[in-house]
C-alpha atoms as a PDB file:
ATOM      1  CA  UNK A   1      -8.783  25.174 -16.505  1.00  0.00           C
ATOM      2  CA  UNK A   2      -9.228  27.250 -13.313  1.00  0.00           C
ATOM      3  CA  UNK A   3      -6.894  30.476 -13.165  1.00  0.00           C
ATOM      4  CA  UNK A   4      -5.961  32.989 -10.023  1.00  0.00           C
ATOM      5  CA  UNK A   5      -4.117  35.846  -9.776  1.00  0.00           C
ATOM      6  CA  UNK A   6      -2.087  36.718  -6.874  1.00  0.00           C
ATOM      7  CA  UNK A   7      -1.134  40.445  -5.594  1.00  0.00           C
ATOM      8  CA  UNK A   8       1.978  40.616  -7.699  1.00  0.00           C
ATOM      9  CA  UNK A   9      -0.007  39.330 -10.648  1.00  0.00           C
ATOM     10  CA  UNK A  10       1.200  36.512 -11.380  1.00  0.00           C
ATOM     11  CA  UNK A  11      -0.906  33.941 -12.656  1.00  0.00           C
ATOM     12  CA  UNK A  12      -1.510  30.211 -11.495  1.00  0.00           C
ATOM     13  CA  UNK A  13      -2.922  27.926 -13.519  1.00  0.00           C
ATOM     14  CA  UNK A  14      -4.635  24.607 -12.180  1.00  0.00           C
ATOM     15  CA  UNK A  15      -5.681  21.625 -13.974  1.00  0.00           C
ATOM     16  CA  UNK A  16      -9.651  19.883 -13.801  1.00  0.00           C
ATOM     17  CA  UNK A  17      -9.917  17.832 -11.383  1.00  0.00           C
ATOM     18  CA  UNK A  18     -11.160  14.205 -12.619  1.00  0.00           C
ATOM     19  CA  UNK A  19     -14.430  12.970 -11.709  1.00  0.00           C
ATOM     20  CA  UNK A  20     -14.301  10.404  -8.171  1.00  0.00           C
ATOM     21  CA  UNK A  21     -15.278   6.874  -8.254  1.00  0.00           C
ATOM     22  CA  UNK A  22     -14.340   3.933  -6.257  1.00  0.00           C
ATOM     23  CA  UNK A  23     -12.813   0.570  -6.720  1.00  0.00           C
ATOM     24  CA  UNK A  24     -15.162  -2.614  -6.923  1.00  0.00           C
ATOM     25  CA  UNK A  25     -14.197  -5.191  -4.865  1.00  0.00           C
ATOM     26  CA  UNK A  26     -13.174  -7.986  -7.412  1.00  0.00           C
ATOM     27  CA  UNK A  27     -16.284 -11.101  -8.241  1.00  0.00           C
ATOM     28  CA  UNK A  28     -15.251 -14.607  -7.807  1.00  0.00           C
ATOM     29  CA  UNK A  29     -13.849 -15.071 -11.241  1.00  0.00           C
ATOM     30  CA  UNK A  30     -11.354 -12.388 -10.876  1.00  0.00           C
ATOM     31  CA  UNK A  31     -10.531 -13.331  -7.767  1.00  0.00           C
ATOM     32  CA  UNK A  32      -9.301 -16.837  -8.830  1.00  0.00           C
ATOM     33  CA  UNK A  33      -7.486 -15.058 -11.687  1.00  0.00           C
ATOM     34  CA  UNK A  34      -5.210 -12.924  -9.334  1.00  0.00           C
ATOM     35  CA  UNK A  35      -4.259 -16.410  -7.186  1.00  0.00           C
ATOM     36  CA  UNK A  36      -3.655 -18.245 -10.158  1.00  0.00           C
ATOM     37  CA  UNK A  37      -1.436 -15.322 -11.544  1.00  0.00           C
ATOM     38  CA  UNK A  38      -0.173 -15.116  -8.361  1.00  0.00           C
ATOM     39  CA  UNK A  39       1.196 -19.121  -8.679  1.00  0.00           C
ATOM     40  CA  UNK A  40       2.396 -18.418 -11.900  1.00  0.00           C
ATOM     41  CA  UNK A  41       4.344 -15.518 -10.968  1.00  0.00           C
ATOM     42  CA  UNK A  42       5.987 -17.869  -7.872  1.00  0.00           C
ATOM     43  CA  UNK A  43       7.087 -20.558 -10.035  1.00  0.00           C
ATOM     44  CA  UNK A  44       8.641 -18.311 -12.350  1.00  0.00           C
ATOM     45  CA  UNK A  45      10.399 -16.244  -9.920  1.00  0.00           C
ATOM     46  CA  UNK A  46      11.158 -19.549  -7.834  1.00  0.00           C
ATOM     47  CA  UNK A  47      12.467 -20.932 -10.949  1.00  0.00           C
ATOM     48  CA  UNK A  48      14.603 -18.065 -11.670  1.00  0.00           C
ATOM     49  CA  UNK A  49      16.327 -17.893  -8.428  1.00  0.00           C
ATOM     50  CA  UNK A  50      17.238 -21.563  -8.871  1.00  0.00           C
ATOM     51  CA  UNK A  51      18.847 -21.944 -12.137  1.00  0.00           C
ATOM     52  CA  UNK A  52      20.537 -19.045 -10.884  1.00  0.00           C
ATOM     53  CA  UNK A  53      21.841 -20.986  -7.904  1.00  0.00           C
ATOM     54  CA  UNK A  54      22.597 -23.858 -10.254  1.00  0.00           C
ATOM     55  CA  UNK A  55      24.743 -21.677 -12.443  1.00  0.00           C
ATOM     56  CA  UNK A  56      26.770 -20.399  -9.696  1.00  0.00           C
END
């Protein structure tokens, strides 16, 4: 933990940073995992919305 001290002494405390690393872009196989959850996640909500419709 990394501490200052101002003129009035008061102290101020900072966290560690994390270390920095960046994102992979996703392979094939993960790719085709996002679209189908992505279809999956449109019928549902498409499903919802019209039984809701129905019921009304």
């Amino acid at each position: 933990m990394y501490t200052t001290t101002n003129e009035s002494g008061i102290l101020n405390n900072y966290a560690t940073e994390p270390q920095i690393y960046y994102a992979e872009y996703p392979n094939q196989e993960q790719q085709n995992r996002y679209k189908f959850q992505g279809a999956i996640a449109t019928l549902i909500v498409t499903t919802v919305v019209l039984v809701a419709l129905g019921v009304s």
